[in-house]
C-alpha atoms as a PDB file:
ATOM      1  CA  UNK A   1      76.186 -85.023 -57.179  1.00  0.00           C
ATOM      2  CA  UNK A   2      76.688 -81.862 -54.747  1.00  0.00           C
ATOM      3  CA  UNK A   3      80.515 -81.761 -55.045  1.00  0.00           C
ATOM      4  CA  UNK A   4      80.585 -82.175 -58.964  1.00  0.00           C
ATOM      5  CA  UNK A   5      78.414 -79.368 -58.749  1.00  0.00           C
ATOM      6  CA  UNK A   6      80.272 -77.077 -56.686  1.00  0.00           C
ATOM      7  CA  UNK A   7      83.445 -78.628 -58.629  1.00  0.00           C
ATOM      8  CA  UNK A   8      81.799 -77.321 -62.604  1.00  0.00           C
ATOM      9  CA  UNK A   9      79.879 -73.640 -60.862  1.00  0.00           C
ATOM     10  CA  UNK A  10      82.274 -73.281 -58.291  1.00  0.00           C
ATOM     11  CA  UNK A  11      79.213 -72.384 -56.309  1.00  0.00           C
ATOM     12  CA  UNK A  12      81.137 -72.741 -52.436  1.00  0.00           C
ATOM     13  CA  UNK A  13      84.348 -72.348 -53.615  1.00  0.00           C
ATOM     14  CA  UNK A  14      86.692 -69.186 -52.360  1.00  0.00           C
ATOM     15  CA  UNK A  15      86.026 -66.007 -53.680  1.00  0.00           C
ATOM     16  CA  UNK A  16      88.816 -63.785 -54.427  1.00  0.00           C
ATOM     17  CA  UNK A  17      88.073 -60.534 -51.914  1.00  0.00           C
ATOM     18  CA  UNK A  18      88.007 -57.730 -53.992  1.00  0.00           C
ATOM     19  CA  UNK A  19      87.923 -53.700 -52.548  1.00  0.00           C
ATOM     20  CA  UNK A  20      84.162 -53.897 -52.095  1.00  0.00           C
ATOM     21  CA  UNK A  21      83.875 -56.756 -49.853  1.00  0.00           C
ATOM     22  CA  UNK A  22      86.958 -55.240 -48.013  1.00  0.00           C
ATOM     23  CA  UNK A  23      85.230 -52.332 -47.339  1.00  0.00           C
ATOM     24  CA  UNK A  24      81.744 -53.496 -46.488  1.00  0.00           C
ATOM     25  CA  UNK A  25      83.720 -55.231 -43.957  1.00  0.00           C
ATOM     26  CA  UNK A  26      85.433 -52.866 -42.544  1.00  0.00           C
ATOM     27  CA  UNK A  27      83.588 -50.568 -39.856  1.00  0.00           C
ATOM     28  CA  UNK A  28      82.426 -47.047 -41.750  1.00  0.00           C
ATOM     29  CA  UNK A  29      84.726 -43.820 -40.900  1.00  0.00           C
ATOM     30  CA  UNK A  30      82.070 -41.621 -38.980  1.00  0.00           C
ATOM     31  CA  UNK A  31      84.946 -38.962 -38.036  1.00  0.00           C
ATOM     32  CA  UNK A  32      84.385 -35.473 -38.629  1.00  0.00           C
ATOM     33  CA  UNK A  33      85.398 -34.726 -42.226  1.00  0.00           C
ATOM     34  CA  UNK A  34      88.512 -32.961 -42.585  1.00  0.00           C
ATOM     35  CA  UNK A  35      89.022 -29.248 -43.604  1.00  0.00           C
ATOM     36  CA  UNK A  36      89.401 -28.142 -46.301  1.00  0.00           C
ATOM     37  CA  UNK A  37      93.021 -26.580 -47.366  1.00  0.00           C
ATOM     38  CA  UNK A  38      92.305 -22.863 -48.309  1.00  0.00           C
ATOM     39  CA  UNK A  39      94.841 -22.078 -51.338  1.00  0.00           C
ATOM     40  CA  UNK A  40      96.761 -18.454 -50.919  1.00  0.00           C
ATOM     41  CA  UNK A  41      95.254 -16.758 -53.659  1.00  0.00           C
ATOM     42  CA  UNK A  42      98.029 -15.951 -56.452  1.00  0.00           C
ATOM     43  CA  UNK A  43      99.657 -13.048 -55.679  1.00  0.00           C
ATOM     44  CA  UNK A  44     100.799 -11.759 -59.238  1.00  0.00           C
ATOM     45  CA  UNK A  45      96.522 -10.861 -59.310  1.00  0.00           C
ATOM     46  CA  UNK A  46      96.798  -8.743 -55.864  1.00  0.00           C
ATOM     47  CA  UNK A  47      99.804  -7.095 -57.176  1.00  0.00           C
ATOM     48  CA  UNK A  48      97.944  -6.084 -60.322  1.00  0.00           C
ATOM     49  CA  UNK A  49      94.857  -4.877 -58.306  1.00  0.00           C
ATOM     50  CA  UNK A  50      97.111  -3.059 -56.461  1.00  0.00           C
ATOM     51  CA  UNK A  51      98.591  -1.693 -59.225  1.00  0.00           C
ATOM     52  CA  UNK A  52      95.730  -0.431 -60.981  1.00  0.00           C
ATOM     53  CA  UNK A  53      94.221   1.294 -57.907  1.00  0.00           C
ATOM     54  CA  UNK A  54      96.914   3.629 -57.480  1.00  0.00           C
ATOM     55  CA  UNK A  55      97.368   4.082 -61.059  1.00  0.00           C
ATOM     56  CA  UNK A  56      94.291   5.402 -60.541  1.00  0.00           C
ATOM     57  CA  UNK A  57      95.518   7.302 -57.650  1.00  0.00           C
ATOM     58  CA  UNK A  58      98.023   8.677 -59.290  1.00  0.00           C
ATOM     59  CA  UNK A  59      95.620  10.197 -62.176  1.00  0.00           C
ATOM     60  CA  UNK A  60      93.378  11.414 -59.538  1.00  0.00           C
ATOM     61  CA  UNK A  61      95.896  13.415 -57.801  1.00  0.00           C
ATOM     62  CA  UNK A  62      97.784  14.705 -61.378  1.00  0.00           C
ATOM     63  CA  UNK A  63      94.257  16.314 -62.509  1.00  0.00           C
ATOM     64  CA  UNK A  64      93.697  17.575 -58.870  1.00  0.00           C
ATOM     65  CA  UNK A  65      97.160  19.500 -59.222  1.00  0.00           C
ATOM     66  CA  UNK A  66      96.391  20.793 -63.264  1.00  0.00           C
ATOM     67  CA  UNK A  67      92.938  21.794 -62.221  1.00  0.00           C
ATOM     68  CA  UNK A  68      94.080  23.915 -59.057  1.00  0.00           C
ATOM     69  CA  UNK A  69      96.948  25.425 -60.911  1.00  0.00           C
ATOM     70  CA  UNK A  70      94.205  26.271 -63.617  1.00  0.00           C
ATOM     71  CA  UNK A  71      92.214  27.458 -61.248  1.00  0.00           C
ATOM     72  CA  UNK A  72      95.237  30.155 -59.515  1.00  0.00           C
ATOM     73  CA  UNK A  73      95.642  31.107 -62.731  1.00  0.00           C
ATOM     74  CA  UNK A  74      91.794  31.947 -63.637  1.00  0.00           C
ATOM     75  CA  UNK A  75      91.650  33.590 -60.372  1.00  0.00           C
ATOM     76  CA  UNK A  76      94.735  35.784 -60.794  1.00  0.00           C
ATOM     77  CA  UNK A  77      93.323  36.913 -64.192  1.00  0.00           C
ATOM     78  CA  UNK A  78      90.080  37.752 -62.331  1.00  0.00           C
ATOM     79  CA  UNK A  79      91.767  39.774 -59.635  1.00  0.00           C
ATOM     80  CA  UNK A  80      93.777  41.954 -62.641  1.00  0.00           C
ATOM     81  CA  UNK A  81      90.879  42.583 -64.382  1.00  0.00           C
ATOM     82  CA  UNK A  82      89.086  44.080 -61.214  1.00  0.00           C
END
């Protein structure tokens, strides 16, 4: 009666190993995780940063040179006038 049994459920019969037995036999990996890979940030952005700061620069130092030229030319006025 036992045999026909196992013969109809297949109750003893072979299982086909499948990636979870496989791994619950296997030992566990208890290494030290790895790193992980910093990515180089895109350079086209830093470029554009860069950009933009010494646009900025650039504006700064433009209405540094108007204003002291401005400001010669107020004070030679001044200094004809007294």
């Amino acid at each position: 009666k036992f045999k026909e049994h196992d013969k109809i459920f297949s109750t003893f019969a072979p299982k086909p190993e499948t990636n979870i037995r496989k791994n619950l036999n296997e030992k566990p990996n208890i290494s030290k995780p790895k790193p992980k890979e910093i990515k180089p940030t895109n350079k086209k952005v830093k470029n554009i940063k860069a950009k933009k700061g010494s646009e900025s620069k650039d504006v700064f130092d433009e209405l540094s040179k108007v204003a002291t030229a401005e400001l010669k030319k107020y004070n030679k006025g001044n200094k004809k006038k007294n």
